[in-house]
N, C-alpha and C. Protein backbone atom coordinates (compact mmCIF):
# COMPACT_ATOMS: atom_id res chain seq x y z
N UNK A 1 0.85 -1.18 0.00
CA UNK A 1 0.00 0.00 0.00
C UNK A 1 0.90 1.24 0.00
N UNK A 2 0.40 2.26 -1.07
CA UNK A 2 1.32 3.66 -1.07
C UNK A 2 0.45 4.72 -0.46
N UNK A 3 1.30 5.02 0.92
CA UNK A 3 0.67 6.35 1.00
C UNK A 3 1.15 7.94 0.54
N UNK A 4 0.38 8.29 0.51
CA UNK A 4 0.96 10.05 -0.29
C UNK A 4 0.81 11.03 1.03
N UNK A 5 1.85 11.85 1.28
CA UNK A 5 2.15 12.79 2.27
C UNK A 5 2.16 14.04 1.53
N UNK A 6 2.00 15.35 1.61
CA UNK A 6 2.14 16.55 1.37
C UNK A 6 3.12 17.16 2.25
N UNK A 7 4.18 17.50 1.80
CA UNK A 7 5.68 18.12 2.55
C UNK A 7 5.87 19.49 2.35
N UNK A 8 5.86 20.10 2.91
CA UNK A 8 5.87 21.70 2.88
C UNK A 8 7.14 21.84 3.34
N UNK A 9 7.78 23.24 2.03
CA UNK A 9 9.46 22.98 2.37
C UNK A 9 9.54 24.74 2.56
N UNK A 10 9.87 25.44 3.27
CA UNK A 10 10.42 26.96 3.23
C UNK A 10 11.85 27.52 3.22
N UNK A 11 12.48 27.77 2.25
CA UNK A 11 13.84 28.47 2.49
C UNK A 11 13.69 29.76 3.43
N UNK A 12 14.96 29.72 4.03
CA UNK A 12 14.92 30.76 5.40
C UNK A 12 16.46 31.50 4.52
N UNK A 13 16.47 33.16 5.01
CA UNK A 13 17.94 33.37 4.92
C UNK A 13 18.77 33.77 6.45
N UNK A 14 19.96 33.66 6.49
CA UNK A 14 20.87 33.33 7.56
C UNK A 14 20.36 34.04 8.37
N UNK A 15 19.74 35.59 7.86
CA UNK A 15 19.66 36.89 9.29
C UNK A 15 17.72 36.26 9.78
N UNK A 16 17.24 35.56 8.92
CA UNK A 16 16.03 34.86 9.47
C UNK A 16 15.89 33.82 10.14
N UNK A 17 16.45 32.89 10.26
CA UNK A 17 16.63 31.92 10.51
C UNK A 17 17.50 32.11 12.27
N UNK A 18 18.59 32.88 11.99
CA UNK A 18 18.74 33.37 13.57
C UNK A 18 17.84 34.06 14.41
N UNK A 19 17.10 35.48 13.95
CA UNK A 19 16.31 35.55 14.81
C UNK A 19 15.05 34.82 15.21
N UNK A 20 14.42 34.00 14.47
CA UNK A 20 13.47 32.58 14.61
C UNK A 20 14.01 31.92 15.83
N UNK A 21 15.18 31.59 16.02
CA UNK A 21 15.76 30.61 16.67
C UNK A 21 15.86 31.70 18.00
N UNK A 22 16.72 32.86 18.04
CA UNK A 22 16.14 33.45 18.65
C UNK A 22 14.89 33.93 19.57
N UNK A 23 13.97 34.43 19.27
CA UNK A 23 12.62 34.49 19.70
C UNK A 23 12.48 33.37 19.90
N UNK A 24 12.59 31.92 19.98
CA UNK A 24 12.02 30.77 20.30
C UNK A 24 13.02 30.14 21.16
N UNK A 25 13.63 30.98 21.91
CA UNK A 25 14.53 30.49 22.83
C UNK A 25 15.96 30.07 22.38
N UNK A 26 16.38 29.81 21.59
CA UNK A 26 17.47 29.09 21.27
C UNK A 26 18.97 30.07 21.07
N UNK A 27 19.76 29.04 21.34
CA UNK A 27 21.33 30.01 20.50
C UNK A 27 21.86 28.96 19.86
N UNK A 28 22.68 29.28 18.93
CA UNK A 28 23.31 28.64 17.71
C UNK A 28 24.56 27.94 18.72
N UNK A 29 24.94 27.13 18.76
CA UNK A 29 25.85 26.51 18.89
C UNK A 29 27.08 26.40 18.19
N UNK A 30 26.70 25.62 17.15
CA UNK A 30 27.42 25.47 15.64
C UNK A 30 26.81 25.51 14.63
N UNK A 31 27.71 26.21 13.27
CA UNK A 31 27.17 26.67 12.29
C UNK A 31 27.84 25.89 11.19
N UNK A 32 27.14 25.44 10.31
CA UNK A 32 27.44 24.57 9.03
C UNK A 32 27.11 24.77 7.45
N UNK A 33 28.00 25.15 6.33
CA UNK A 33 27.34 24.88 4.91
C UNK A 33 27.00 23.29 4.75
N UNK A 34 26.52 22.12 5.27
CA UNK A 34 26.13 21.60 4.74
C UNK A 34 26.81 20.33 5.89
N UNK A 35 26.25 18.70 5.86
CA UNK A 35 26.23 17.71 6.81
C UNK A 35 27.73 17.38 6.90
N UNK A 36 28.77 18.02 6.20
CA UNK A 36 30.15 17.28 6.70
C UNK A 36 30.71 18.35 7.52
N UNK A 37 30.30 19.15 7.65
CA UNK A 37 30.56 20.03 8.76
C UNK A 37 31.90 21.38 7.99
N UNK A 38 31.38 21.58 6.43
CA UNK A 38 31.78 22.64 6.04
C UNK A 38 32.01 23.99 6.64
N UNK A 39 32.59 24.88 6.90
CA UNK A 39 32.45 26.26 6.51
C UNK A 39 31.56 27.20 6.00
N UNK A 40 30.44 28.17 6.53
CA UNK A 40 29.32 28.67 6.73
C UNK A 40 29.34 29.19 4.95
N UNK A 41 29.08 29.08 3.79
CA UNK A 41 29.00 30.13 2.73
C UNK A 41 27.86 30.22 2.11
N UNK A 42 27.84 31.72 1.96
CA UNK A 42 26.33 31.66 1.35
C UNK A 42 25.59 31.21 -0.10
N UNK A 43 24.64 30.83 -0.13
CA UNK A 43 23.68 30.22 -0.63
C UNK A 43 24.04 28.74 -0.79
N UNK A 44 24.79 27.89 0.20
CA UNK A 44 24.98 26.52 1.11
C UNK A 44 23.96 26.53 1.74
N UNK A 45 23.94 24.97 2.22
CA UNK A 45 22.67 24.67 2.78
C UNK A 45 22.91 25.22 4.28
N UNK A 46 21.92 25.52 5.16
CA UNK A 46 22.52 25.64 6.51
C UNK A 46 22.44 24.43 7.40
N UNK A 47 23.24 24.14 7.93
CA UNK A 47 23.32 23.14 9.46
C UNK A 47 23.43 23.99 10.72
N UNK A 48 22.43 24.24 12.10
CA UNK A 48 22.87 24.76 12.74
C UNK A 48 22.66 23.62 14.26
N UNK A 49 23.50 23.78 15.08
CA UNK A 49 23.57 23.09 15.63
C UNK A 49 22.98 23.72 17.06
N UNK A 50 21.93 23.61 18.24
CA UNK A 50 21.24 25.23 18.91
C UNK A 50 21.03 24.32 20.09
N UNK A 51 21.12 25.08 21.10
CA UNK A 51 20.41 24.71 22.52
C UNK A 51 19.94 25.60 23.17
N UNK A 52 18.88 25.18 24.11
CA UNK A 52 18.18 26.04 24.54
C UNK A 52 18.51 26.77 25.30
N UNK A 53 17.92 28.33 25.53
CA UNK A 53 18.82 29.23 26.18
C UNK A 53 18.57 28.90 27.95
C-alpha cells in the first residue's frame, strides 16, 4: 500500500533563521554549509547546531 504525504518545504535566509531561533529560545551553537561540517557560505545549505537558552 502507497501512502501520499504533502511536505511543505520553506527556504529561510541566515539573518532569518537566527532571529526565529532566537525568539524561540534558542542560540546557535554550531554553524554549518552543509552535513560534513563545512564552513558557513552563502547560498549553502545551513546546518545549525542550537540549545536552549
Amino acid at each position: 500500500m502507497v501512502t501520499k504525504q504533502q511536505l511543505s518545504l520553506t527556504y529561510f535566509y541566515e539573518e532569518q533563521i537566527r532571529a526565529l531561533l532566537n525568539e524561540c529560545g534558542f542560540k546557535i551553537v554550531e554553524f554549518f554549509s552543509g552535513f560534513h561540517e563545512e564552513k558557513p557560505q552563502v547560498g549553502n545549505e545551513m546546518v545549525l547546531v542550537c540549545k536552549k537558552k
